[in-house]
C-alpha atoms as a PDB file:
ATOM      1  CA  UNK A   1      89.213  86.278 110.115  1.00  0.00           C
ATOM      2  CA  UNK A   2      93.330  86.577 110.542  1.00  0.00           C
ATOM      3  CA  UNK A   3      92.986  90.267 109.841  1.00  0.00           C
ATOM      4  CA  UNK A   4      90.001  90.799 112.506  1.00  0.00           C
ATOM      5  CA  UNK A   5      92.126  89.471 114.732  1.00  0.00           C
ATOM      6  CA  UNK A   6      96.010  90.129 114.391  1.00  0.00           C
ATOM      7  CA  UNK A   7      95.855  93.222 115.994  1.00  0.00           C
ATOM      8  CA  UNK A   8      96.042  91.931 119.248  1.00  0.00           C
ATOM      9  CA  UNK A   9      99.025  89.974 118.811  1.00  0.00           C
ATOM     10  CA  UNK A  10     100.476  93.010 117.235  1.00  0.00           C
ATOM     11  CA  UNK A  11     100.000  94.886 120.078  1.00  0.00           C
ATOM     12  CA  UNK A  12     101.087  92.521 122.796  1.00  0.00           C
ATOM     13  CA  UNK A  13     104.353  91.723 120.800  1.00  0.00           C
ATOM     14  CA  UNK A  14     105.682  95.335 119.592  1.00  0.00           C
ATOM     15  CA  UNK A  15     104.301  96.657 123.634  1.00  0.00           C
ATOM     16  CA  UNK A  16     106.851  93.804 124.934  1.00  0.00           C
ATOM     17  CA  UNK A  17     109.985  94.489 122.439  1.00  0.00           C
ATOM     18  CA  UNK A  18     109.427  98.340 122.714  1.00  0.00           C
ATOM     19  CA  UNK A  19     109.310  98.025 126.554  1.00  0.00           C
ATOM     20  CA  UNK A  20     112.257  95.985 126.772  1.00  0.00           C
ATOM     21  CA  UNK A  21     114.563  97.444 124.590  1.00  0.00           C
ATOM     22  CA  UNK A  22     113.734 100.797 125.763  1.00  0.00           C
ATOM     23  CA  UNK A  23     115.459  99.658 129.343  1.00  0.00           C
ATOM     24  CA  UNK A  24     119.306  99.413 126.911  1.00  0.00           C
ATOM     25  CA  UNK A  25     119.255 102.758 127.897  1.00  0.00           C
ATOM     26  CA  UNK A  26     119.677 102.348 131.255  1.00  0.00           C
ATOM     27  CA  UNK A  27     122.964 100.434 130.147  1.00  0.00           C
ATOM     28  CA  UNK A  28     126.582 102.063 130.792  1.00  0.00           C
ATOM     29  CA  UNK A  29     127.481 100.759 127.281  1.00  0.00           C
ATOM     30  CA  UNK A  30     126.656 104.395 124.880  1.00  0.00           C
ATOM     31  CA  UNK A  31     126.223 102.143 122.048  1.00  0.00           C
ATOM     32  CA  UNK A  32     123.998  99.851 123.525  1.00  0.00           C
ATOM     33  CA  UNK A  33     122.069 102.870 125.083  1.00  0.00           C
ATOM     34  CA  UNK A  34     121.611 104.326 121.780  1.00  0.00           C
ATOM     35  CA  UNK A  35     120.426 101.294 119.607  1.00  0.00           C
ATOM     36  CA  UNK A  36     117.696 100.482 122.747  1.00  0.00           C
ATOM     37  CA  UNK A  37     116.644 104.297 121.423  1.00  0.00           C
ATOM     38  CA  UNK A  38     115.985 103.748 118.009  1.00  0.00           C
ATOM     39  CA  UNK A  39     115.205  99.860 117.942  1.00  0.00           C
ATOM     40  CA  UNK A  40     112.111 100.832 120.308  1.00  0.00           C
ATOM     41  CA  UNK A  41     111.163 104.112 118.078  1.00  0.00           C
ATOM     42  CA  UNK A  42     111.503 101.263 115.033  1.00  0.00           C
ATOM     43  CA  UNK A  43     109.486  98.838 116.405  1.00  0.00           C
ATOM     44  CA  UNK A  44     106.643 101.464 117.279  1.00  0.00           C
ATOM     45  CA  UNK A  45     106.854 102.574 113.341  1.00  0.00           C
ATOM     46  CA  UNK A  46     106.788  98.563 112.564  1.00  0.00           C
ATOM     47  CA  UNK A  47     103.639  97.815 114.544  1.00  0.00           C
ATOM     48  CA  UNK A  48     101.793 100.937 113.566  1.00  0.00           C
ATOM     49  CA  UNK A  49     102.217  99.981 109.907  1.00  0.00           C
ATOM     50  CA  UNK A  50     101.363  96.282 110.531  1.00  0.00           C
ATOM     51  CA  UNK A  51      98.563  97.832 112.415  1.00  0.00           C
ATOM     52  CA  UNK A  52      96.884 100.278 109.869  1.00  0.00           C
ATOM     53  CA  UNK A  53      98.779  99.730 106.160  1.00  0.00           C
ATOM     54  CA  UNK A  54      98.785  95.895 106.030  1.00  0.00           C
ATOM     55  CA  UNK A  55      95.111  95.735 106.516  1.00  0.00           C
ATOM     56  CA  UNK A  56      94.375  98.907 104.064  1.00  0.00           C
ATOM     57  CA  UNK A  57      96.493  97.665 101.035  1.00  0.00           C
ATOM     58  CA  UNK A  58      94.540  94.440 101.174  1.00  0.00           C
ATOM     59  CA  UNK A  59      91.181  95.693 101.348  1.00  0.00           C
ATOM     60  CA  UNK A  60      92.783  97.369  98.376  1.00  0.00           C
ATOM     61  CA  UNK A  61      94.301  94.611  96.317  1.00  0.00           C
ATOM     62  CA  UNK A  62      91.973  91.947  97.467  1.00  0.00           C
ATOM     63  CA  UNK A  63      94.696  89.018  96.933  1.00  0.00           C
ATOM     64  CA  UNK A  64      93.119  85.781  96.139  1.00  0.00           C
ATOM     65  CA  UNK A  65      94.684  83.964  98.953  1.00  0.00           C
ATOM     66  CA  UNK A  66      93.015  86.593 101.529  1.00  0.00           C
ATOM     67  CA  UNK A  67      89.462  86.966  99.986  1.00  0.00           C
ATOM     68  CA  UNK A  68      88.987  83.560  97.897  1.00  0.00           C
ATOM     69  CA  UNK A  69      86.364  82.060 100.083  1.00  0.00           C
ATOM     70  CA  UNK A  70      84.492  85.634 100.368  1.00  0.00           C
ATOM     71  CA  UNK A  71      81.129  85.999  98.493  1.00  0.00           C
ATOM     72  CA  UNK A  72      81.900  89.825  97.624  1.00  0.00           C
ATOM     73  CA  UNK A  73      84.308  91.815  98.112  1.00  0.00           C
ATOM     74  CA  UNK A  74      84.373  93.655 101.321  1.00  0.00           C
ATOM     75  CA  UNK A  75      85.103  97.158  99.974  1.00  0.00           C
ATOM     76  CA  UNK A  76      84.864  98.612  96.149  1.00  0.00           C
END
C-alpha cells in the first residue's frame, strides 16, 4: 500500500523545495543565485526518479520486505 500511495507526498515535498529554492535566484549573492538553479533542477531529477524508478525496480526485484504478505506476485 506505501507504494500506491507515496506519490503524493513526493509530489507535495519536491513541488515545495523546488519552489523555494528556485526564489535563491532572486538573491544578490551570485553564488547563492546559482546553487537555488541547480538544487531546484536536482530536486526535480530526485522526485522524478522516486516517482517512476523506485516503484519499477521493485516490481522488478520483488524484495521480501515489500511483497511478503502478497499472495502472488504482482508482475512476472
Amino acid at each position: 500500500e506505501a507504494l500506491q500511495t507515496a506519490g503524493k507526498g513526493v509530489v507535495i515535498t519536491g513541488s515545495t523545495i523546488i519552489v523555494s529554492v528556485s526564489l535563491w535566484q532572486l538573491s544578490a549573492l551570485r553564488f547563492q543565485a546559482e546553487m537555488g538553479v541547480l538544487i531546484a533542477l536536482w530536486m526535480a531529477v530526485a522526485a522524478t526518479a522516486a516517482l517512476t524508478v523506485i516503484p519499477a525496480l521493485a516490481l522488478v526485484f520483488q524484495p521480501d520486505f515489500i511483497f511478503a504478505g502478497a499472495a502472488e506476485p504482482l508482475a512476472r
